[in-house]
N, C-alpha and C. Protein backbone atom coordinates (compact mmCIF):
# COMPACT_ATOMS: atom_id res chain seq x y z
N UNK A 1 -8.21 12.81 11.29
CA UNK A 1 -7.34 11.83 11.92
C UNK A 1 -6.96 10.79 10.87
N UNK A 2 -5.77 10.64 10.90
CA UNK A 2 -5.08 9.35 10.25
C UNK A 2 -5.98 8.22 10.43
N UNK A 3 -6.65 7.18 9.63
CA UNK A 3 -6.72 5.70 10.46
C UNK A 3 -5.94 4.88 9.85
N UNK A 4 -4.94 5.10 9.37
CA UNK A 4 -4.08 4.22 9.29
C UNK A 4 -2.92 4.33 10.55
N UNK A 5 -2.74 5.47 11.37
CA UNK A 5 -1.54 5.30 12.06
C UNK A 5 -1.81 5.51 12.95
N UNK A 6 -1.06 5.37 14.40
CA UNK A 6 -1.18 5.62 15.62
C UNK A 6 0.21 6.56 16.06
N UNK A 7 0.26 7.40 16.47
CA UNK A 7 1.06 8.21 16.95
C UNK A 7 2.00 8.55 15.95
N UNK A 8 1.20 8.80 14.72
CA UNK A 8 1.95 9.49 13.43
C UNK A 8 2.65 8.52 12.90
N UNK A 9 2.50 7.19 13.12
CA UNK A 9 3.51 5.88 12.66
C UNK A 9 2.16 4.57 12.09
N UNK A 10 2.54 4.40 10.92
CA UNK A 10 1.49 3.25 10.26
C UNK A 10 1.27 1.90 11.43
N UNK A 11 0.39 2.09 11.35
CA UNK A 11 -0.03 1.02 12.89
C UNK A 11 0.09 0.06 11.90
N UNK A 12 -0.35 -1.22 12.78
CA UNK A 12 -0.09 -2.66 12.08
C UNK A 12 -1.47 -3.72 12.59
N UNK A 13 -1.41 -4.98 12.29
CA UNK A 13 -2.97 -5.07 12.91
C UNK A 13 -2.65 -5.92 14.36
N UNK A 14 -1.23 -6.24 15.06
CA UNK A 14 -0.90 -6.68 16.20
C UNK A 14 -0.98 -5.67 17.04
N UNK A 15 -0.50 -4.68 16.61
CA UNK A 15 -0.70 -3.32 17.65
C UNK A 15 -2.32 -3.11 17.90
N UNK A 16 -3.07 -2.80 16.84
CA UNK A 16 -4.68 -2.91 16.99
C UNK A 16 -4.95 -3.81 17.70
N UNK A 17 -4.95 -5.05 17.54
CA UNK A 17 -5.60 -6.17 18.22
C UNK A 17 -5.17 -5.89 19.72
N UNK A 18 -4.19 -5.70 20.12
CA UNK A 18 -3.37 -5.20 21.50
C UNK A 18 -4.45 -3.96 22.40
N UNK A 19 -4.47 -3.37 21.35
CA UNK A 19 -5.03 -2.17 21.87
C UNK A 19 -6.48 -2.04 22.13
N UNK A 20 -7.30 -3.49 21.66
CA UNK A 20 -8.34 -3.75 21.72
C UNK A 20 -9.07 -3.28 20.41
N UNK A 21 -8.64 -3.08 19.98
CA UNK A 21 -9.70 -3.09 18.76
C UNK A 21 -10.21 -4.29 18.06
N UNK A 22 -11.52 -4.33 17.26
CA UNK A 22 -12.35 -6.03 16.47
C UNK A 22 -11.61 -5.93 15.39
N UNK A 23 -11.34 -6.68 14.61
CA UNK A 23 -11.02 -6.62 13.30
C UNK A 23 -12.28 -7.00 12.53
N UNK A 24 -12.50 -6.07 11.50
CA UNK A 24 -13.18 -6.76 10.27
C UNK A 24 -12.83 -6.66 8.92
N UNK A 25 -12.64 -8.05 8.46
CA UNK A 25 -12.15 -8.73 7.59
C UNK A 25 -12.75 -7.99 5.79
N UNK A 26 -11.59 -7.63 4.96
CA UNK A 26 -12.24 -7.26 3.59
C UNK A 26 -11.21 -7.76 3.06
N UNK A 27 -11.52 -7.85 1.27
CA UNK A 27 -10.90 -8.52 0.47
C UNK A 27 -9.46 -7.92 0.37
N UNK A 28 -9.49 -6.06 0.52
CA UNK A 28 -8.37 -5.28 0.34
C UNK A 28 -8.15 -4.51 1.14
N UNK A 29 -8.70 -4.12 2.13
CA UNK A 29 -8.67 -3.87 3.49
C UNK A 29 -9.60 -4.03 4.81
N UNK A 30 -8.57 -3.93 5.93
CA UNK A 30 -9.39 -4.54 7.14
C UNK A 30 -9.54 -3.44 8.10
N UNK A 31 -10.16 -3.84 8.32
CA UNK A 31 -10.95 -2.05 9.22
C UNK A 31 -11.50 -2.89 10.95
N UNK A 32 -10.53 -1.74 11.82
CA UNK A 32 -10.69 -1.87 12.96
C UNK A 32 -11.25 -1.08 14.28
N UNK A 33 -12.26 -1.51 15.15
CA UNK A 33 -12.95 -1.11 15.47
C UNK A 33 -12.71 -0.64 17.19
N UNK A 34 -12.31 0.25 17.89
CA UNK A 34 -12.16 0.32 19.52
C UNK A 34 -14.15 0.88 20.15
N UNK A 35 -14.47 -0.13 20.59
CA UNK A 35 -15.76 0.91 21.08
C UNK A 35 -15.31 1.46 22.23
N UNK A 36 -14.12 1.12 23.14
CA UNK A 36 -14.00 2.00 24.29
C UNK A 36 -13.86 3.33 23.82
N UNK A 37 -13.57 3.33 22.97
CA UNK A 37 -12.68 5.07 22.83
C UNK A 37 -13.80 5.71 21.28
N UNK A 38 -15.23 4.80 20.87
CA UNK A 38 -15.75 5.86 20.23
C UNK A 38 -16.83 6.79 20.82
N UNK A 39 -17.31 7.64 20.40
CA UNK A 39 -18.03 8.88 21.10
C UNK A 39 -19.53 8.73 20.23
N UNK A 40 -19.33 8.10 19.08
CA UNK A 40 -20.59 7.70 18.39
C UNK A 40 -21.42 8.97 17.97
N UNK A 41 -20.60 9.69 16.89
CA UNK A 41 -20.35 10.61 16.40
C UNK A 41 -21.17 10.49 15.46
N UNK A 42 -21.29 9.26 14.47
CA UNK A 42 -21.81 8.91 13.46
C UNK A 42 -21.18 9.41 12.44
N UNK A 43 -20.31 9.53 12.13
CA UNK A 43 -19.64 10.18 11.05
C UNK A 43 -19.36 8.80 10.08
N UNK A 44 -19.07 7.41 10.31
CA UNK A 44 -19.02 6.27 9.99
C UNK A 44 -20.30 5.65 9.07
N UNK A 45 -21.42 6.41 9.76
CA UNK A 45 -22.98 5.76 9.57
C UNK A 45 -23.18 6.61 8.12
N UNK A 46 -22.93 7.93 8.49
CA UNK A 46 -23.33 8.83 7.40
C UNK A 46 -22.37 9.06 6.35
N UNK A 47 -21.20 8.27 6.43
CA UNK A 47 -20.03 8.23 5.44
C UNK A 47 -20.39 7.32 4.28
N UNK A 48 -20.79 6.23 4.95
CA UNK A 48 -21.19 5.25 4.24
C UNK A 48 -22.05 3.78 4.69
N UNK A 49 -22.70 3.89 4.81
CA UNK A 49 -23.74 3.33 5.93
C UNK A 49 -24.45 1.86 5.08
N UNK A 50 -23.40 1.42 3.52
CA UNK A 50 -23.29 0.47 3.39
C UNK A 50 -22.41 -0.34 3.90
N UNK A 51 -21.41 0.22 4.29
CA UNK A 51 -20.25 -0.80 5.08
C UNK A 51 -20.45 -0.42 6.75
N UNK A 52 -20.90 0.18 7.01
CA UNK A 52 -21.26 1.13 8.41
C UNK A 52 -22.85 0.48 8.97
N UNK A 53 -23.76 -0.35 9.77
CA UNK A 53 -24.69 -0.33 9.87
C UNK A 53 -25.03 -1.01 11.48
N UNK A 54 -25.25 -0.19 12.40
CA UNK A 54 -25.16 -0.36 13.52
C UNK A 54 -26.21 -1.59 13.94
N UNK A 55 -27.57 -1.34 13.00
CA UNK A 55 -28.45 -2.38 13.62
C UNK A 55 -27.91 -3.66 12.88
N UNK A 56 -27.19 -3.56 12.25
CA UNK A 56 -26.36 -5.18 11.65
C UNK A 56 -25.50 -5.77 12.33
N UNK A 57 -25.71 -7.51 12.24
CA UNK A 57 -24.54 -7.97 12.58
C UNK A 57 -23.83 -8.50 11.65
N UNK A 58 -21.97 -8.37 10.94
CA UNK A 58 -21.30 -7.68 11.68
C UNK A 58 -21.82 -6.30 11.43
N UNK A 59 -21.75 -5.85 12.10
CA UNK A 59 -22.26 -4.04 11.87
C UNK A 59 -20.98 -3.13 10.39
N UNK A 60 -20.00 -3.88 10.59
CA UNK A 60 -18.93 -3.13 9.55
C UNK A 60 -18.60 -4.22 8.73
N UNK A 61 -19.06 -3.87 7.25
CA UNK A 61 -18.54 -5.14 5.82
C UNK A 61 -17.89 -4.35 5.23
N UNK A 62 -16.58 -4.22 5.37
CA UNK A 62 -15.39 -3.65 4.37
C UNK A 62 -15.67 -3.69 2.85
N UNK A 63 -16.13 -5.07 2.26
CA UNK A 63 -16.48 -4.99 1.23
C UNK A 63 -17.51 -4.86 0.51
N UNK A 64 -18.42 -3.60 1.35
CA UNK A 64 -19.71 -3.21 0.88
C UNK A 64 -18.84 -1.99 0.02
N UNK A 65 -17.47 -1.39 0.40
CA UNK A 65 -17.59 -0.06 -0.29
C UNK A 65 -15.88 -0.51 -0.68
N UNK A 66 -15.70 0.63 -1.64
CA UNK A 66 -14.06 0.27 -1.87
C UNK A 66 -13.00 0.67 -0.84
N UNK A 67 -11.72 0.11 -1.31
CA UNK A 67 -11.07 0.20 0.40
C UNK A 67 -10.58 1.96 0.12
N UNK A 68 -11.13 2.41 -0.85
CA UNK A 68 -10.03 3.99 -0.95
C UNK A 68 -11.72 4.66 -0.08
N UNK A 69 -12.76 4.39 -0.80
CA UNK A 69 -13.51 5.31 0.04
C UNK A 69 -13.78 4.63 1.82
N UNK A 70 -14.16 3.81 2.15
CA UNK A 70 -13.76 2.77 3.69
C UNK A 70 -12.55 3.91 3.88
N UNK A 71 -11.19 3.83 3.72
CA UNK A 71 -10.00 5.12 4.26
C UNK A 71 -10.65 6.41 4.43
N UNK A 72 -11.31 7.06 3.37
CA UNK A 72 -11.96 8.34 3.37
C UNK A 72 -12.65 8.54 4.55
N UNK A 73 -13.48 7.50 4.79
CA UNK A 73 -14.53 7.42 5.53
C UNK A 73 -14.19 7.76 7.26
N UNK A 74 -13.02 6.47 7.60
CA UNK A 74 -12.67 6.05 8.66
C UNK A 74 -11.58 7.53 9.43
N UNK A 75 -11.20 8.00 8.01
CA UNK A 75 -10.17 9.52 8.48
C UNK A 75 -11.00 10.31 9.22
N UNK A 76 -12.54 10.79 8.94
CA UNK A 76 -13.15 11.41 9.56
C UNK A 76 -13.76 11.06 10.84
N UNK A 77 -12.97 9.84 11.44
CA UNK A 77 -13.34 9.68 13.05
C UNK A 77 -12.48 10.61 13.88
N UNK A 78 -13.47 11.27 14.85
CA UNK A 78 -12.63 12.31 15.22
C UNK A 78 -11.57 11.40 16.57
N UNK A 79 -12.26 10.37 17.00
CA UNK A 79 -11.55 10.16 18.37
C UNK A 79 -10.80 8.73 17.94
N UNK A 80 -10.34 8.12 16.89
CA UNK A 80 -9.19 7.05 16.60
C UNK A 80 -10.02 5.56 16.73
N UNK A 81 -11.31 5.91 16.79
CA UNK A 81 -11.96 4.52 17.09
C UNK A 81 -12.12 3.46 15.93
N UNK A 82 -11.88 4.18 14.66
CA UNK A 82 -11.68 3.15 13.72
C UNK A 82 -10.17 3.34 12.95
N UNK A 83 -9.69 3.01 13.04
CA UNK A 83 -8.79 2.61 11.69
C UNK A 83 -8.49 1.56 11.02
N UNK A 84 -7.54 1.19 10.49
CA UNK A 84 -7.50 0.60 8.76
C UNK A 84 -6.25 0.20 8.57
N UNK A 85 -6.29 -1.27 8.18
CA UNK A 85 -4.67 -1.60 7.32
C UNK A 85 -5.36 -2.15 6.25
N UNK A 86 -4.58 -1.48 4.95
CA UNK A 86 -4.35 -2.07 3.48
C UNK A 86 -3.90 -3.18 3.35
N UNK A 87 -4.57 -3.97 2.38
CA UNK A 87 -3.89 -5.22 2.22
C UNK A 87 -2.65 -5.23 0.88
């Protein structure tokens, strides 16, 4: 799955916020979070589980990892619960 886009079109972070997703804040990208719609797959945890850490609060630090691997990471959500705008 894309996490940069929503219905094959580069989402934006007003549409996210709309749609309910958290934002969390990184130096070069911001990574957004829907828990209604994740399945908790762990694919996030085991991607990279320095920016990924459930028993943490915030649980997601964008700038634990770079924003190209954070994209890598977030593509392999199967159900759209995270995606991503570049800064």
């Amino acid at each position: 799955m894309e996490g940069n886009k929503i219905g094959g079109k580069l989402t934006t972070e007003e549409e996210l916020l709309a749609k309910g997703y958290r934002k969390y804040t990184g130096e070069t990208i911001d990574i957004y979070y829907n828990k209604d719609i994740c399945a908790h797959v762990g694919n996030c945890v085991r991607g990279n589980s320095a920016v990924f850490e459930v028993g943490r609060r915030p649980w997601i630090i964008p700038d634990n990892g770079t924003a190209e691997n954070d994209a890598q990471v977030i593509n392999t959500c199967p159900t759209g619960a995270l995606k991503f705008v570049r800064k």
